[in-house]
PDB file of N, CA and C in Angstrom:
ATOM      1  N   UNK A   1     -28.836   8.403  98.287  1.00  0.00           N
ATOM      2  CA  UNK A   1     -29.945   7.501  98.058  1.00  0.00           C
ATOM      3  C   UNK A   1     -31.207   8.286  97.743  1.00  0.00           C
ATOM      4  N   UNK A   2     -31.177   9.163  98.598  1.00  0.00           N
ATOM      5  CA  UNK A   2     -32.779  10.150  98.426  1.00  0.00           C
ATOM      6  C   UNK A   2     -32.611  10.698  96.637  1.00  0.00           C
ATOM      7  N   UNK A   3     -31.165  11.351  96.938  1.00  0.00           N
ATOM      8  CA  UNK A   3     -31.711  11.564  95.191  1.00  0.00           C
ATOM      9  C   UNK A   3     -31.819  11.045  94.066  1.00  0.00           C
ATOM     10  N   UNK A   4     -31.860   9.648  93.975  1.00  0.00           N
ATOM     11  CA  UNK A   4     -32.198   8.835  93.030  1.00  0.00           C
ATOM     12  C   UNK A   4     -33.368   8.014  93.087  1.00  0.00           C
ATOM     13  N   UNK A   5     -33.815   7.914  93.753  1.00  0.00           N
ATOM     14  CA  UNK A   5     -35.088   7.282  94.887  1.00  0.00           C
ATOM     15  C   UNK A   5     -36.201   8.187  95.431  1.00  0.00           C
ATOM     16  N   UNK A   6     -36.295  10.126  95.348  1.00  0.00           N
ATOM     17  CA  UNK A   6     -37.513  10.552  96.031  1.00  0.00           C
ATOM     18  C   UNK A   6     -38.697  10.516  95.022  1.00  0.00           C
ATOM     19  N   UNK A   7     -39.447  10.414  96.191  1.00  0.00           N
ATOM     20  CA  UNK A   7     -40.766  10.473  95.428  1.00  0.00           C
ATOM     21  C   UNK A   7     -40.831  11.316  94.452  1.00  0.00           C
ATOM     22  N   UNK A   8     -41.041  12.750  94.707  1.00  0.00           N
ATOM     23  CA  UNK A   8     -40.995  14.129  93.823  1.00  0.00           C
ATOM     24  C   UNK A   8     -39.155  14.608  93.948  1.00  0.00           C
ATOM     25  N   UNK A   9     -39.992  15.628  92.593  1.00  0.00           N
ATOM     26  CA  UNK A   9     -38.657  16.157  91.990  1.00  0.00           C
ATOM     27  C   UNK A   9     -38.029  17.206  93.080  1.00  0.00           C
ATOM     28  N   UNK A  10     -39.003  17.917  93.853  1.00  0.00           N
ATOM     29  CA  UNK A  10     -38.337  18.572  94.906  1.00  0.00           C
ATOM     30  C   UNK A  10     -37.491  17.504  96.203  1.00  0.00           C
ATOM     31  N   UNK A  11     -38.040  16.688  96.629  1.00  0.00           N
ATOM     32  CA  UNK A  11     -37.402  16.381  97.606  1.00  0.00           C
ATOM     33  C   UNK A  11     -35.847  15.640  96.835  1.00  0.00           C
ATOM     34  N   UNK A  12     -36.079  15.063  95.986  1.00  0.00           N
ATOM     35  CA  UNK A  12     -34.816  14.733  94.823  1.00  0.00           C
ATOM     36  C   UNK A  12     -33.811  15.704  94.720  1.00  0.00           C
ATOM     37  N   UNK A  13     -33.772  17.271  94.776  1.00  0.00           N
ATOM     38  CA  UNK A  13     -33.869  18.862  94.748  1.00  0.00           C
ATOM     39  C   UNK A  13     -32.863  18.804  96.304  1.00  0.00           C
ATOM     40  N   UNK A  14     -33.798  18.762  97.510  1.00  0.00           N
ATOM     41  CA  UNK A  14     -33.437  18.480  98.474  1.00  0.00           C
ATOM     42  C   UNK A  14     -32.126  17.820  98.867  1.00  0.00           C
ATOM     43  N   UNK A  15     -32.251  16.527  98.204  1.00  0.00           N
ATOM     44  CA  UNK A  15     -31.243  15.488  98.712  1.00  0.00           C
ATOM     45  C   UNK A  15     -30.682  15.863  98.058  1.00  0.00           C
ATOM     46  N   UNK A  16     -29.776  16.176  96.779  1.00  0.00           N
ATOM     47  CA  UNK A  16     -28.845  16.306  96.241  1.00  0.00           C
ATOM     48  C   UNK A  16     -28.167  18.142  96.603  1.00  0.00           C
ATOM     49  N   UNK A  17     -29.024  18.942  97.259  1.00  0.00           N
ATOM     50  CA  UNK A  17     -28.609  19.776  97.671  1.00  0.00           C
ATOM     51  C   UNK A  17     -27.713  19.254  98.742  1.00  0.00           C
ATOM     52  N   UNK A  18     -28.184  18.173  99.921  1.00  0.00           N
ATOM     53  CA  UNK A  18     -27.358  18.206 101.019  1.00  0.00           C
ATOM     54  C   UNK A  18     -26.264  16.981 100.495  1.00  0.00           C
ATOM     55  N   UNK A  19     -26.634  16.367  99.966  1.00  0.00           N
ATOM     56  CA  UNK A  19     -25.248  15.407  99.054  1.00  0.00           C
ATOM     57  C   UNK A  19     -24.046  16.307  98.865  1.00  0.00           C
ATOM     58  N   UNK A  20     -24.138  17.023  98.122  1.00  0.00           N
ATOM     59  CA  UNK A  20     -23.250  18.349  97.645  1.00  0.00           C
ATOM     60  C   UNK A  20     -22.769  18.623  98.882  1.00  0.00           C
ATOM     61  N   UNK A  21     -23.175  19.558  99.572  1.00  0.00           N
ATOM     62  CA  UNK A  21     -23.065  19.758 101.348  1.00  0.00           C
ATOM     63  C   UNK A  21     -21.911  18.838 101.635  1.00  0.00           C
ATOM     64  N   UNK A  22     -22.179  18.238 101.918  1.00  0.00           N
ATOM     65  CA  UNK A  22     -21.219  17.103 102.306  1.00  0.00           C
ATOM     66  C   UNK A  22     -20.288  16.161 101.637  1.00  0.00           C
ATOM     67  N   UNK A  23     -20.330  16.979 100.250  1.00  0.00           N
ATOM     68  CA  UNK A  23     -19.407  15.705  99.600  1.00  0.00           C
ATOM     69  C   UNK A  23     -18.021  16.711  99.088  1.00  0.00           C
ATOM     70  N   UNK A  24     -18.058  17.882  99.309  1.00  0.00           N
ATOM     71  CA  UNK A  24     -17.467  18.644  99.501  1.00  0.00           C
ATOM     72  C   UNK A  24     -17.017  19.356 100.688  1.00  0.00           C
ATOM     73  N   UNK A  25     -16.769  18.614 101.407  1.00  0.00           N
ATOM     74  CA  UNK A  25     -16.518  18.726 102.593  1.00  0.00           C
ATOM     75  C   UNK A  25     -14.613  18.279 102.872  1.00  0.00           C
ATOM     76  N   UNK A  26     -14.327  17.590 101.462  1.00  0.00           N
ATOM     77  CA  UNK A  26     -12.881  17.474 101.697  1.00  0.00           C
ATOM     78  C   UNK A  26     -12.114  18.410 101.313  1.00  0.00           C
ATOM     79  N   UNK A  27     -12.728  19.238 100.499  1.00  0.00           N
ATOM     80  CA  UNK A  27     -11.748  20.498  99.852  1.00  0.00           C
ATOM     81  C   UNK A  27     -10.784  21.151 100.973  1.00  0.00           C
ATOM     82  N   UNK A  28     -11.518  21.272 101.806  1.00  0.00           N
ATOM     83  CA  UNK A  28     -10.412  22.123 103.321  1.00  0.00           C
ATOM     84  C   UNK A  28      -9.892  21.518 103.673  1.00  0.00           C
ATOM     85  N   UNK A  29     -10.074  20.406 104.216  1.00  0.00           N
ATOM     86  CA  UNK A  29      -8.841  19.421 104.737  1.00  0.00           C
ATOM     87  C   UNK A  29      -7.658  19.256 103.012  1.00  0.00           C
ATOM     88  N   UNK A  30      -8.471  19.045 102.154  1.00  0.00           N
ATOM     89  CA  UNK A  30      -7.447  18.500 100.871  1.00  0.00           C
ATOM     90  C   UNK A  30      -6.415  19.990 100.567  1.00  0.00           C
ATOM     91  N   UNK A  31      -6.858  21.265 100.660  1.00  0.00           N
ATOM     92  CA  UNK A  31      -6.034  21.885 100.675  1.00  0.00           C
ATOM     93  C   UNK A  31      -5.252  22.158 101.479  1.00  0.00           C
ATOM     94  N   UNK A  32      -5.689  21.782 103.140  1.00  0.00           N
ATOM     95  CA  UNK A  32      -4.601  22.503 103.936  1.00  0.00           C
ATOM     96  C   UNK A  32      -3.007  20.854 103.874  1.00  0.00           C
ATOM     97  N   UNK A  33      -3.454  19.891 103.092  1.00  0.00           N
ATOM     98  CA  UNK A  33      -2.367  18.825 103.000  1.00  0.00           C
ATOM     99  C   UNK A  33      -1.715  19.422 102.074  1.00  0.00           C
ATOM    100  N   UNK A  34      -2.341  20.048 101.185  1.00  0.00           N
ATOM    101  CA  UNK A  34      -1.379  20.518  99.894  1.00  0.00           C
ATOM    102  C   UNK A  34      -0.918  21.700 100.365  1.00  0.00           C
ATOM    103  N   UNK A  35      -0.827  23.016 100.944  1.00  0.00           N
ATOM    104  CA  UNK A  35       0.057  23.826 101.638  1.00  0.00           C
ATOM    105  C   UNK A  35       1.088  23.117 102.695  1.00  0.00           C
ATOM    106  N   UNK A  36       0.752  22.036 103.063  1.00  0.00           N
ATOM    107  CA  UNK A  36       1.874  21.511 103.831  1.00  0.00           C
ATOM    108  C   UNK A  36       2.800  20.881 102.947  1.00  0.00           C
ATOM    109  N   UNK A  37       2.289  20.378 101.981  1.00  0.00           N
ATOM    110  CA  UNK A  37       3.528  19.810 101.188  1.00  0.00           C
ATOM    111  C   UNK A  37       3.953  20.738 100.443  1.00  0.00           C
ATOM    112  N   UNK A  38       3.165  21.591  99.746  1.00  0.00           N
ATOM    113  CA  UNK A  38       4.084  21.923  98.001  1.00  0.00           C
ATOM    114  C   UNK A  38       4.533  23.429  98.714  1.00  0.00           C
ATOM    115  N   UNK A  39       6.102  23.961  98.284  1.00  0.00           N
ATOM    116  CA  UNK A  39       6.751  24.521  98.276  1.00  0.00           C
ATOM    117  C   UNK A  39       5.653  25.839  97.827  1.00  0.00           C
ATOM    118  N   UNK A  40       5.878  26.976  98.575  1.00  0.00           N
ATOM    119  CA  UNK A  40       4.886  28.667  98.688  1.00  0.00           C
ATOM    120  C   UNK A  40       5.317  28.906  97.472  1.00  0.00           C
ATOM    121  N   UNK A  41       6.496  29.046  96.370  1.00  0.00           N
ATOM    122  CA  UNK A  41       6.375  29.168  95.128  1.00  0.00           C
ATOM    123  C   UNK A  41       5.724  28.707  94.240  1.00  0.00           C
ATOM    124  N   UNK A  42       5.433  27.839  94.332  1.00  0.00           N
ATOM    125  CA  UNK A  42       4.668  27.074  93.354  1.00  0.00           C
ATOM    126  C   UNK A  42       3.039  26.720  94.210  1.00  0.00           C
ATOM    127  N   UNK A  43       2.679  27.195  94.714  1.00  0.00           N
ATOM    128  CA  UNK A  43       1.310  27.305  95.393  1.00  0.00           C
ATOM    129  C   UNK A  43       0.127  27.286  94.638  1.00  0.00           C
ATOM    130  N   UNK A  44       0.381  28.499  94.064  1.00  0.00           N
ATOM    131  CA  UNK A  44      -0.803  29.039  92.793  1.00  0.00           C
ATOM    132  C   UNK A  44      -1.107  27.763  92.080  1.00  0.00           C
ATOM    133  N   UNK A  45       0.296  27.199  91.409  1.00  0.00           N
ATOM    134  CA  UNK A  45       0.045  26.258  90.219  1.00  0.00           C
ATOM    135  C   UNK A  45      -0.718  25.164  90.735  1.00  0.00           C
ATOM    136  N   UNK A  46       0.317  24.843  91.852  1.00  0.00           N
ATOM    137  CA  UNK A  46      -0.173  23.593  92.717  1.00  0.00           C
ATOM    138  C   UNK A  46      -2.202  23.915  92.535  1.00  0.00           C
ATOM    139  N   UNK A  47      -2.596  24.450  93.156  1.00  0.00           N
ATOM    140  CA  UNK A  47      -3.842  24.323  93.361  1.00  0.00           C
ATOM    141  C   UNK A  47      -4.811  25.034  92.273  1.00  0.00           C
ATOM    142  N   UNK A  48      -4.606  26.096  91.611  1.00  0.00           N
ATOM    143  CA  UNK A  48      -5.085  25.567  90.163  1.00  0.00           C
ATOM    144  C   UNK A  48      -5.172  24.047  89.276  1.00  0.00           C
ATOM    145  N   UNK A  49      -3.920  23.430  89.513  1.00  0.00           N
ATOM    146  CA  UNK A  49      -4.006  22.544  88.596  1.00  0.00           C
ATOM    147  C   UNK A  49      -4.764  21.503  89.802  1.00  0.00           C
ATOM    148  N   UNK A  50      -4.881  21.234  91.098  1.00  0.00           N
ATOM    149  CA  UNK A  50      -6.060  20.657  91.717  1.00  0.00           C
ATOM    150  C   UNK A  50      -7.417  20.925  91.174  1.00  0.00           C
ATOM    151  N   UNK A  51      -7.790  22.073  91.350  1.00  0.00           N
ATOM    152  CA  UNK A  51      -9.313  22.747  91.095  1.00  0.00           C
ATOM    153  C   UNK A  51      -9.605  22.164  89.019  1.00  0.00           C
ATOM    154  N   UNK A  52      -8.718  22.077  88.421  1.00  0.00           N
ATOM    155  CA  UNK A  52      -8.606  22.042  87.406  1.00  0.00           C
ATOM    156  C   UNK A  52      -9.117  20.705  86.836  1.00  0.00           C
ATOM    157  N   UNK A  53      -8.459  20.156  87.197  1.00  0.00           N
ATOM    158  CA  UNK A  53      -8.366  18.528  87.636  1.00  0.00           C
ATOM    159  C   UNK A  53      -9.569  18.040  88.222  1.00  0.00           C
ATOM    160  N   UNK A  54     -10.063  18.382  89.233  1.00  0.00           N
ATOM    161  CA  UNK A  54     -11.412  18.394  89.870  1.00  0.00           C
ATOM    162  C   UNK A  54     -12.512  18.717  89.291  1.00  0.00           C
ATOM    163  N   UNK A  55     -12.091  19.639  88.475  1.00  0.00           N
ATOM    164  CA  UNK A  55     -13.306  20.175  87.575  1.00  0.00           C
ATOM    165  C   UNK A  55     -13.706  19.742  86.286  1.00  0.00           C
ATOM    166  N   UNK A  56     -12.651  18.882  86.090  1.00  0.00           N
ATOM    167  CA  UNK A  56     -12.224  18.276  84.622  1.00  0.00           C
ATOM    168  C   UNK A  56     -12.676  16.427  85.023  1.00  0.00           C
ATOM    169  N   UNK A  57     -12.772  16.120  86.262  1.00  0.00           N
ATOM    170  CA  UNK A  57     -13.370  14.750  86.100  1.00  0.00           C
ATOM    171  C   UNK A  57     -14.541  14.627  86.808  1.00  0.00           C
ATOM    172  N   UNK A  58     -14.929  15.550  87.713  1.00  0.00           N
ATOM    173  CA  UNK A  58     -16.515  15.964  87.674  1.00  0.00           C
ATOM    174  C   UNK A  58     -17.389  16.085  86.759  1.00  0.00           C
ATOM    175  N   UNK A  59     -16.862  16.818  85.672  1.00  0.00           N
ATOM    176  CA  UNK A  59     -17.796  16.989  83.895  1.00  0.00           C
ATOM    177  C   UNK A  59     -17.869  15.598  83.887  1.00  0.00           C
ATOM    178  N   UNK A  60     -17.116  14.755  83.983  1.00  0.00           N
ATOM    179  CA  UNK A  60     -16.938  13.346  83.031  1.00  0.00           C
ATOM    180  C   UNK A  60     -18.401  12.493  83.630  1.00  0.00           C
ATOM    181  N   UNK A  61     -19.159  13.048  85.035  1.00  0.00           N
ATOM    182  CA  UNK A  61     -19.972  12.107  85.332  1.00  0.00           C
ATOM    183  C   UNK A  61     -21.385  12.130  85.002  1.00  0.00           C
ATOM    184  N   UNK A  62     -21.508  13.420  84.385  1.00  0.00           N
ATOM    185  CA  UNK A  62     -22.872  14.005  83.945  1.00  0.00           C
ATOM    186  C   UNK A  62     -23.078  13.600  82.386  1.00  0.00           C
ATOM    187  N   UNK A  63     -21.770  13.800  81.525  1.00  0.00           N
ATOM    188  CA  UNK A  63     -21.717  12.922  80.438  1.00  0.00           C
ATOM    189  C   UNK A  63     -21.594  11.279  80.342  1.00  0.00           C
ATOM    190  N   UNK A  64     -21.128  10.842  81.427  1.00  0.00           N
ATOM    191  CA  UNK A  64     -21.518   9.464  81.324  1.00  0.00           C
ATOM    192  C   UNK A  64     -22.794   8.930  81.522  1.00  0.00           C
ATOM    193  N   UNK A  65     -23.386   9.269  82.845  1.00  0.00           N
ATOM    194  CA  UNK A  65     -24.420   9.540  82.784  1.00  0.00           C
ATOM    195  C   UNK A  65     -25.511   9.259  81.400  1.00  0.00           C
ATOM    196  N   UNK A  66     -25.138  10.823  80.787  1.00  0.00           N
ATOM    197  CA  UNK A  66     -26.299  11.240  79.805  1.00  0.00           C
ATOM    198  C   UNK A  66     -25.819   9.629  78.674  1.00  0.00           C
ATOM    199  N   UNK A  67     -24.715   9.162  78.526  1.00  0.00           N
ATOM    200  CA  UNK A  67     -24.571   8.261  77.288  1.00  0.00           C
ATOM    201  C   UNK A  67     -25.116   6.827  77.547  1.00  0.00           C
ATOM    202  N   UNK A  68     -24.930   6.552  79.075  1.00  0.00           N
ATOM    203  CA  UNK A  68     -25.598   5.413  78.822  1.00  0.00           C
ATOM    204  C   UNK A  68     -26.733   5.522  79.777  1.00  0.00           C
ATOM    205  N   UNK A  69     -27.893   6.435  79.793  1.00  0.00           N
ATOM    206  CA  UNK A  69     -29.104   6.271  80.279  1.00  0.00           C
ATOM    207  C   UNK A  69     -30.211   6.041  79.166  1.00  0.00           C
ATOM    208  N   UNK A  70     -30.719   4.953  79.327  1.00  0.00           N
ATOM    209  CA  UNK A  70     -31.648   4.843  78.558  1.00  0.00           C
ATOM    210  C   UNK A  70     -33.052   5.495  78.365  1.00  0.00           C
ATOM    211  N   UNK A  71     -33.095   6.218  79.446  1.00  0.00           N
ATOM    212  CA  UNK A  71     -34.442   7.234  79.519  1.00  0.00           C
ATOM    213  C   UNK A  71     -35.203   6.396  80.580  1.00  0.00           C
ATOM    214  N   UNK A  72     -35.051   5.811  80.933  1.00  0.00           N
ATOM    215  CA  UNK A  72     -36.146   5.028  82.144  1.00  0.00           C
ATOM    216  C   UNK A  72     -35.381   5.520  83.268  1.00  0.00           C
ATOM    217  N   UNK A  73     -35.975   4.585  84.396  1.00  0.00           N
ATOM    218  CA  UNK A  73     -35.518   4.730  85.878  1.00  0.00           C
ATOM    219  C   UNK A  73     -34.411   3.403  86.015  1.00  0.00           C
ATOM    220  N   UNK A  74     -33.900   2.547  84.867  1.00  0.00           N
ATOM    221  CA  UNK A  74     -32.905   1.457  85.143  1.00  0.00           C
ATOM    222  C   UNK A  74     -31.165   2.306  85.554  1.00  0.00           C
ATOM    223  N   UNK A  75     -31.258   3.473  84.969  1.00  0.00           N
ATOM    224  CA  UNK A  75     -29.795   3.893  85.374  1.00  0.00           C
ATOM    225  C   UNK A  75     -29.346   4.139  86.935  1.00  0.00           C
ATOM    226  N   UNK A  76     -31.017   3.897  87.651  1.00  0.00           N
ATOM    227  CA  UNK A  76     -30.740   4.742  88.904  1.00  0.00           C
ATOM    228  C   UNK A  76     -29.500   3.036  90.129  1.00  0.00           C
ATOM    229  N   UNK A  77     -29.693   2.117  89.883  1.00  0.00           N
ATOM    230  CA  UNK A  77     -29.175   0.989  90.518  1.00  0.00           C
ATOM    231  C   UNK A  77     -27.697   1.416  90.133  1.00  0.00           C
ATOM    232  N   UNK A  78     -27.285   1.319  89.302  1.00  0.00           N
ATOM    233  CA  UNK A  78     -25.967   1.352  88.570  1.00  0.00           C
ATOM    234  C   UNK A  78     -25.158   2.840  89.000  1.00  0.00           C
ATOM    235  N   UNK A  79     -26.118   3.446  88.693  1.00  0.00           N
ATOM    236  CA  UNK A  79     -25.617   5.031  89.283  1.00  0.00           C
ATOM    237  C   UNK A  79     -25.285   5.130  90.829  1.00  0.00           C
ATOM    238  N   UNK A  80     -25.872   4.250  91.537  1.00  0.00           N
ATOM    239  CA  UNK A  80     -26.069   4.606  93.004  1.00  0.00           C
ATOM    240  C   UNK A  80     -24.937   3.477  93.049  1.00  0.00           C
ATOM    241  N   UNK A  81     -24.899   2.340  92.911  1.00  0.00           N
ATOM    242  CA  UNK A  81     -23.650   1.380  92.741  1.00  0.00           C
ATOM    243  C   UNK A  81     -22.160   2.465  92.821  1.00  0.00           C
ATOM    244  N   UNK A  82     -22.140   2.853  91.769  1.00  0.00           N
ATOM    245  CA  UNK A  82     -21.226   3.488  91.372  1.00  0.00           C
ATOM    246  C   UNK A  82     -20.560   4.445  92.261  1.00  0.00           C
ATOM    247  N   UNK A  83     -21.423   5.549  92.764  1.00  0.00           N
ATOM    248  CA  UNK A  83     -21.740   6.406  93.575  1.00  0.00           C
ATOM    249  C   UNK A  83     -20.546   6.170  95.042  1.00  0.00           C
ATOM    250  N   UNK A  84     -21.343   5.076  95.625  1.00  0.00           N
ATOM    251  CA  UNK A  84     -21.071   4.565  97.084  1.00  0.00           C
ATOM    252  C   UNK A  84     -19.452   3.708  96.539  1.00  0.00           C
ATOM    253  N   UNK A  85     -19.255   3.239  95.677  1.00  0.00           N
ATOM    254  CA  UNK A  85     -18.095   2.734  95.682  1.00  0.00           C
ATOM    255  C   UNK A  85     -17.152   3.583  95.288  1.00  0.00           C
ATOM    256  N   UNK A  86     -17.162   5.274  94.915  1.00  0.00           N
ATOM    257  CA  UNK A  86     -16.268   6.288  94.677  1.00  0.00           C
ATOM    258  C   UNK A  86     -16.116   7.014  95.877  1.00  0.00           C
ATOM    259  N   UNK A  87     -17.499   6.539  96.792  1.00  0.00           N
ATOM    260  CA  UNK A  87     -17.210   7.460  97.790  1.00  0.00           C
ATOM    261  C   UNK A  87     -16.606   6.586  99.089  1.00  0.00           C
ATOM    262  N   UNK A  88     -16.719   5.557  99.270  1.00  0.00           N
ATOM    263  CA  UNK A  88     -15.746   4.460  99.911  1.00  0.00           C
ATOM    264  C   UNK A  88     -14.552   4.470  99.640  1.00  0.00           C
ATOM    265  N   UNK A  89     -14.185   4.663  98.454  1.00  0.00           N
ATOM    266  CA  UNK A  89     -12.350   4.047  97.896  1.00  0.00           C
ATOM    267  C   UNK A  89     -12.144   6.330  98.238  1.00  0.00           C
ATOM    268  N   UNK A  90     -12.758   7.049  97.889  1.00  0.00           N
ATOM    269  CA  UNK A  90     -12.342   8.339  98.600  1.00  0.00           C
ATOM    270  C   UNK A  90     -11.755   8.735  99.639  1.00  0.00           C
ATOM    271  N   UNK A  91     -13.107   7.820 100.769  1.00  0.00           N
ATOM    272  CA  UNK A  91     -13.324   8.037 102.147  1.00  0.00           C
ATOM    273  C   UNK A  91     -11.670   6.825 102.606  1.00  0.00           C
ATOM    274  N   UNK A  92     -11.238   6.020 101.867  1.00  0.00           N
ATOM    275  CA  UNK A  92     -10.507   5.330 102.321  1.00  0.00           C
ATOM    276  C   UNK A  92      -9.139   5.817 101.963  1.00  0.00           C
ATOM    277  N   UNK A  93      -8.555   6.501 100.585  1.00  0.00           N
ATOM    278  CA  UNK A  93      -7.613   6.988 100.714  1.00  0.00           C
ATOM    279  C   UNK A  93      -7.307   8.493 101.212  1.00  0.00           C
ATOM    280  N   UNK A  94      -8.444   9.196 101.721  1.00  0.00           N
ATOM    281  CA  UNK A  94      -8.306  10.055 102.396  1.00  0.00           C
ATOM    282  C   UNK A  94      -7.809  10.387 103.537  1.00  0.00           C
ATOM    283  N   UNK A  95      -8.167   9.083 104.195  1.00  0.00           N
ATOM    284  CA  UNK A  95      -7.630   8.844 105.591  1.00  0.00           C
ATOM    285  C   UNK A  95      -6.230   8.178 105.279  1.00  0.00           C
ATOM    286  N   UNK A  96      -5.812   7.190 104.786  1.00  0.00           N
ATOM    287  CA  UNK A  96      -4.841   6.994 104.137  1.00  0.00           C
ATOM    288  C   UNK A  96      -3.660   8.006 104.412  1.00  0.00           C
ATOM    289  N   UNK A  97      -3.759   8.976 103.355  1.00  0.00           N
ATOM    290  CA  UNK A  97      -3.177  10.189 103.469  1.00  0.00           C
ATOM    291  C   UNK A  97      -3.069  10.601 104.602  1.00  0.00           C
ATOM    292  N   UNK A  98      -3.914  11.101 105.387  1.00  0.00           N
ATOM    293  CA  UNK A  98      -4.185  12.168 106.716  1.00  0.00           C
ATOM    294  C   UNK A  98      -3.609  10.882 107.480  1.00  0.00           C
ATOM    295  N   UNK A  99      -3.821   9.809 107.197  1.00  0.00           N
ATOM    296  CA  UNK A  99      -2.585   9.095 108.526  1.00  0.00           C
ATOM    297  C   UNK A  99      -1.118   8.909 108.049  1.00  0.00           C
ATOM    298  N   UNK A 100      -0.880   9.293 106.854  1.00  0.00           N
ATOM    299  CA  UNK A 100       0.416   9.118 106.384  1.00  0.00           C
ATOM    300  C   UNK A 100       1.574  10.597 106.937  1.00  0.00           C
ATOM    301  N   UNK A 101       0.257  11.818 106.940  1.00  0.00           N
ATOM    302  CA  UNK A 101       0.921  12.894 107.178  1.00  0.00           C
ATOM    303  C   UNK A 101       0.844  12.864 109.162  1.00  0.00           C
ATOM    304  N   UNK A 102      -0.209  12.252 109.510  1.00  0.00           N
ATOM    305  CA  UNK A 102       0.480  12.339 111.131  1.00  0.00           C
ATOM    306  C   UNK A 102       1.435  11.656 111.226  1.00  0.00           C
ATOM    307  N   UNK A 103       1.690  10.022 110.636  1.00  0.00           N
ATOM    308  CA  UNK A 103       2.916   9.626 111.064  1.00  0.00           C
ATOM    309  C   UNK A 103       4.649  10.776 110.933  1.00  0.00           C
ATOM    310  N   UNK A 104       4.077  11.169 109.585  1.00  0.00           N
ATOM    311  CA  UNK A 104       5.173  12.502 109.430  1.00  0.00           C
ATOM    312  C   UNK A 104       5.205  13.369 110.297  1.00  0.00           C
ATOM    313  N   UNK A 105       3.820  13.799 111.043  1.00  0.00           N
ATOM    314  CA  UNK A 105       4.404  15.296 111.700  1.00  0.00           C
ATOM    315  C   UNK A 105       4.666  14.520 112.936  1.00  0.00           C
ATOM    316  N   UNK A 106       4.311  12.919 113.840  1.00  0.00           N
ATOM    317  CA  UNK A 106       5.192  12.278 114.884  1.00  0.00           C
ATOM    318  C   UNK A 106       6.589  12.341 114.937  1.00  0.00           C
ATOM    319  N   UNK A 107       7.184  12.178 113.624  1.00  0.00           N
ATOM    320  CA  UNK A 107       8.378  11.526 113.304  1.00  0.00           C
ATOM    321  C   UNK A 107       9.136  13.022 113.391  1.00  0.00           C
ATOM    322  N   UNK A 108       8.460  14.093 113.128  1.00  0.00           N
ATOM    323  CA  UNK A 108       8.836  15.247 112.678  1.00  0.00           C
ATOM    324  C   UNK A 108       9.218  15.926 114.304  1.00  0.00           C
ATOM    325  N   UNK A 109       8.227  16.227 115.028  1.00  0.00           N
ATOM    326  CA  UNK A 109       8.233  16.389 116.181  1.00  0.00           C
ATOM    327  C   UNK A 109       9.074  15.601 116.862  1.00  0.00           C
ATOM    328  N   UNK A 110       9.193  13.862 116.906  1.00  0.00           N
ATOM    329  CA  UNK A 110      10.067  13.795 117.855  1.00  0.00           C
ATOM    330  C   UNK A 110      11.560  13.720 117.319  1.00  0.00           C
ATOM    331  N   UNK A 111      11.827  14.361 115.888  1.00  0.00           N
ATOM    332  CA  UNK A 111      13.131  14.532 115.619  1.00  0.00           C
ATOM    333  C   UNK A 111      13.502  15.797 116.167  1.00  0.00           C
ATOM    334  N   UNK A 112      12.690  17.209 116.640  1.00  0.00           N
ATOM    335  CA  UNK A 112      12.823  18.400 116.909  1.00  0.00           C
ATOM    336  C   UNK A 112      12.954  18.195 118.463  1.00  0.00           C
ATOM    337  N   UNK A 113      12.495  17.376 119.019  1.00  0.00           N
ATOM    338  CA  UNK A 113      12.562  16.942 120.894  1.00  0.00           C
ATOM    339  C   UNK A 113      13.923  16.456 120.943  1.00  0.00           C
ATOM    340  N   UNK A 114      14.717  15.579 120.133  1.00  0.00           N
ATOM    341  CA  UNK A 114      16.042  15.022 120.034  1.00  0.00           C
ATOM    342  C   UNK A 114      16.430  16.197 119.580  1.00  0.00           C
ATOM    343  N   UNK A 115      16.562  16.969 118.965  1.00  0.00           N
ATOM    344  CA  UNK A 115      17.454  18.029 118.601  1.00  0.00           C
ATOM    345  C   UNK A 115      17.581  18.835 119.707  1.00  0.00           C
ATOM    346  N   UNK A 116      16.539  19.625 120.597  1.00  0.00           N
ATOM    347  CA  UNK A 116      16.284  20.301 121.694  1.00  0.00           C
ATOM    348  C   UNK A 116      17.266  19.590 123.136  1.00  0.00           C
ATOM    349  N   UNK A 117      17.377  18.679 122.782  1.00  0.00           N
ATOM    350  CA  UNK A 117      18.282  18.100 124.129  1.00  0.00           C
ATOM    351  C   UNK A 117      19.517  17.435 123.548  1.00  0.00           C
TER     352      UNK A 117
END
């Protein structure tokens, strides 16, 4: 919100510094799911073609952006719209996931407790 909304260009500066901060904050958790799944041979590829991928639809928001801003302050509603509803449907299949893989490592564990006895 601050960085579409500060008064000055520094505190704008500010907020999107700590936006960043924190919006990258899934990379560690997102990689240590992908070493649990993808096979140590194929590791490298695996997460190149993540970072790749990541890096390739990140560009896409600075050019959208630039095509449909009209030069005023009207892009900032739409942008911030946008924003909070990528980072909701994120924040929601993230967890998603991370509860899909505890039910696995439950199921996993108590198949190794039945094996043990």
């Amino acid at each position: 919100y601050g960085c579409l909304y500060a008064a000055t260009f520094g505190g704008s500066l500010t907020c999107l510094l700590l936006l960043i901060l924190v919006s990258e904050c899934w990379l560690g958790p997102g990689m240590s799911l992908l070493v649990e799944d993808v096979p140590s041979r194929s590791m490298g590829t695996q997460v190149a073609l993540l970072l790749v991928c990541n890096q390739a639809v990140a560009a896409l928001g600075p050019w959208a952006v630039a095509t449909h801003d009209p030069g005023d302050a009207k892009v900032r509603d739409p942008l911030f719209l946008c924003v909070c509803i990528c980072l909701v449907t994120s924040a929601v299949a993230f967890s998603l996931v991370g509860r899909a893989h505890g039910i696995e490592d439950d199921d996993r564990a108590q198949h190794e407790v039945r094996a043990l006895l």
